[in-house]
Structures are given as structure tokens and as C-alpha cells.
C-alpha atoms as a PDB file:
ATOM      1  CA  UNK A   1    -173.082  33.509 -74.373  1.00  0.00           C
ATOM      2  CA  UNK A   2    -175.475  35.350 -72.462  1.00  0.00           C
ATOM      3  CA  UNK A   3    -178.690  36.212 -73.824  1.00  0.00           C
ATOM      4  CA  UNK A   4    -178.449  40.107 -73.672  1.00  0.00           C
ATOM      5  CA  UNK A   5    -174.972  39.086 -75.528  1.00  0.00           C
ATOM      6  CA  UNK A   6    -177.244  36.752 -78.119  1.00  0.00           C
ATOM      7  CA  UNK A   7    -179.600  39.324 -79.040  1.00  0.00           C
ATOM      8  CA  UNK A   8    -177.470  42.081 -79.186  1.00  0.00           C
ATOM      9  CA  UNK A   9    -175.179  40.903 -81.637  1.00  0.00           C
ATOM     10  CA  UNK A  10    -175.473  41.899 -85.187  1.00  0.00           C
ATOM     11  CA  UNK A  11    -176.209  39.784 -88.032  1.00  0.00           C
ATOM     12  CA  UNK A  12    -176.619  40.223 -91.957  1.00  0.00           C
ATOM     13  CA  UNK A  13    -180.159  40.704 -93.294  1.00  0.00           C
ATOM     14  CA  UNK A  14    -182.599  42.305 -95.463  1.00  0.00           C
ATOM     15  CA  UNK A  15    -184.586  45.123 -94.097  1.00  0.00           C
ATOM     16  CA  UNK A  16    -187.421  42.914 -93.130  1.00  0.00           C
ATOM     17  CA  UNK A  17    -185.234  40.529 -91.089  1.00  0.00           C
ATOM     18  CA  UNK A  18    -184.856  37.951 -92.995  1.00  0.00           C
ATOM     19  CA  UNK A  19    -181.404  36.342 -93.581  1.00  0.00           C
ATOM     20  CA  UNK A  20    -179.647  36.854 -97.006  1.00  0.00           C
ATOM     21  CA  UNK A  21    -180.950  35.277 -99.620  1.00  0.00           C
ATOM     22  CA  UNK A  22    -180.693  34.820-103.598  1.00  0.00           C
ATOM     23  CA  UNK A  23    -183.439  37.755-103.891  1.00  0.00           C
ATOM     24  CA  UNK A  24    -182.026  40.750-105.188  1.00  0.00           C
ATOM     25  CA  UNK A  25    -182.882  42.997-101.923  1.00  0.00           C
ATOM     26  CA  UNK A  26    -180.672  45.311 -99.984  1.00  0.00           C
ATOM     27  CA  UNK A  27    -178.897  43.957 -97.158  1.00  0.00           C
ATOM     28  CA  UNK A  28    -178.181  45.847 -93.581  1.00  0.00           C
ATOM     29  CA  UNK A  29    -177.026  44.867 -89.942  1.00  0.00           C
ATOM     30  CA  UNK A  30    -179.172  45.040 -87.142  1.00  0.00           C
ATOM     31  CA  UNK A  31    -178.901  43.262 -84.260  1.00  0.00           C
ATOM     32  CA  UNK A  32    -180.562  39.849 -83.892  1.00  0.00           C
ATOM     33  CA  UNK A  33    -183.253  41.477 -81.627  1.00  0.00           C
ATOM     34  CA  UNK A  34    -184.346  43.785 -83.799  1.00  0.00           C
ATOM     35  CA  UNK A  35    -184.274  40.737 -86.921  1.00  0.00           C
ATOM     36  CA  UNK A  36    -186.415  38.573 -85.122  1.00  0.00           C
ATOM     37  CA  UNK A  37    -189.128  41.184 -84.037  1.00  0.00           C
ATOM     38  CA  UNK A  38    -189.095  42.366 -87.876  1.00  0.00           C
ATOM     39  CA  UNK A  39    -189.845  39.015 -88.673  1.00  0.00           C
ATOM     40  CA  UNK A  40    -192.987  39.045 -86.368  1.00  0.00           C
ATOM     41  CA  UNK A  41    -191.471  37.345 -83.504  1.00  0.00           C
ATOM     42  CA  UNK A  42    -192.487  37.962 -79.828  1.00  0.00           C
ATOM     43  CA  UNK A  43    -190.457  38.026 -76.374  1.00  0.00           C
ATOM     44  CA  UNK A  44    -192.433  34.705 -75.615  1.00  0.00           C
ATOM     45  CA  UNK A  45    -191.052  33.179 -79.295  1.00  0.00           C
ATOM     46  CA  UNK A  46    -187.560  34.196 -78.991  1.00  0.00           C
ATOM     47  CA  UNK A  47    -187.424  33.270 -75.374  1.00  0.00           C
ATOM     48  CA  UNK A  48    -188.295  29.897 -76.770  1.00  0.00           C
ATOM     49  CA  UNK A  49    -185.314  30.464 -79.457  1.00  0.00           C
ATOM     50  CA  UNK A  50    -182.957  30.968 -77.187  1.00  0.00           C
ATOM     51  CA  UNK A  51    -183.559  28.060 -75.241  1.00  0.00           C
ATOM     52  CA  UNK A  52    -183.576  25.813 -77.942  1.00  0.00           C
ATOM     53  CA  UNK A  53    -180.163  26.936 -79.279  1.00  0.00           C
ATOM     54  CA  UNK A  54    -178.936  27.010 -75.894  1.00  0.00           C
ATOM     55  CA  UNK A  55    -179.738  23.572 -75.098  1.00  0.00           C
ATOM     56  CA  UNK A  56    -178.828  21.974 -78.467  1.00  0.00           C
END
């Protein structure tokens, strides 16, 4: 998977980013670009993200 394919594909979270958890908070999709940089992630950081998944 590319990573224009990576970080445009959507994934389940709470409107701050953050993946689902047992907190009662509303849930949306955004894509996983968009998650991260809620989360305070930078291009630098999820650069580094990808590259780790990629790799293993």
C-alpha cells in the first residue's frame, strides 16, 4: 500500500482522533491523515509512522 493510499483511508474514531474506546464519546470516520494530525502529529511524525509499519 502506498502511502497516499495509507493516509487516505478511513478509519473509526472520536472527533479528536483517537481510536474507539470504552469512553462514551461520539464516533466519526475521517481519514487516517486527518486522525493523526488531530492527535497532534506532524508530517515529520507520521513520516516516521509509516516507515515503521512499512518495515515491520
Amino acid at each position: 500500500m502506498s502511502k497516499k493510499e495509507w493516509l487516505n483511508q478511513p478509519v473509526l474514531c472520536d472527533e479528536w482522533g483517537r481510536p474507539p474506546s470504552l469512553a462514551d464519546v461520539p464516533l466519526t470516520y475521517m481519514t487516517r491523515k486527518k486522525a493523526l494530525l488531530k492527535q497532534g502529529g506532524t508530517k515529520k511524525s507520521i513520516d516516521k509512522l509509516y516507515k515503521e509499519i512499512k518495515n515491520g
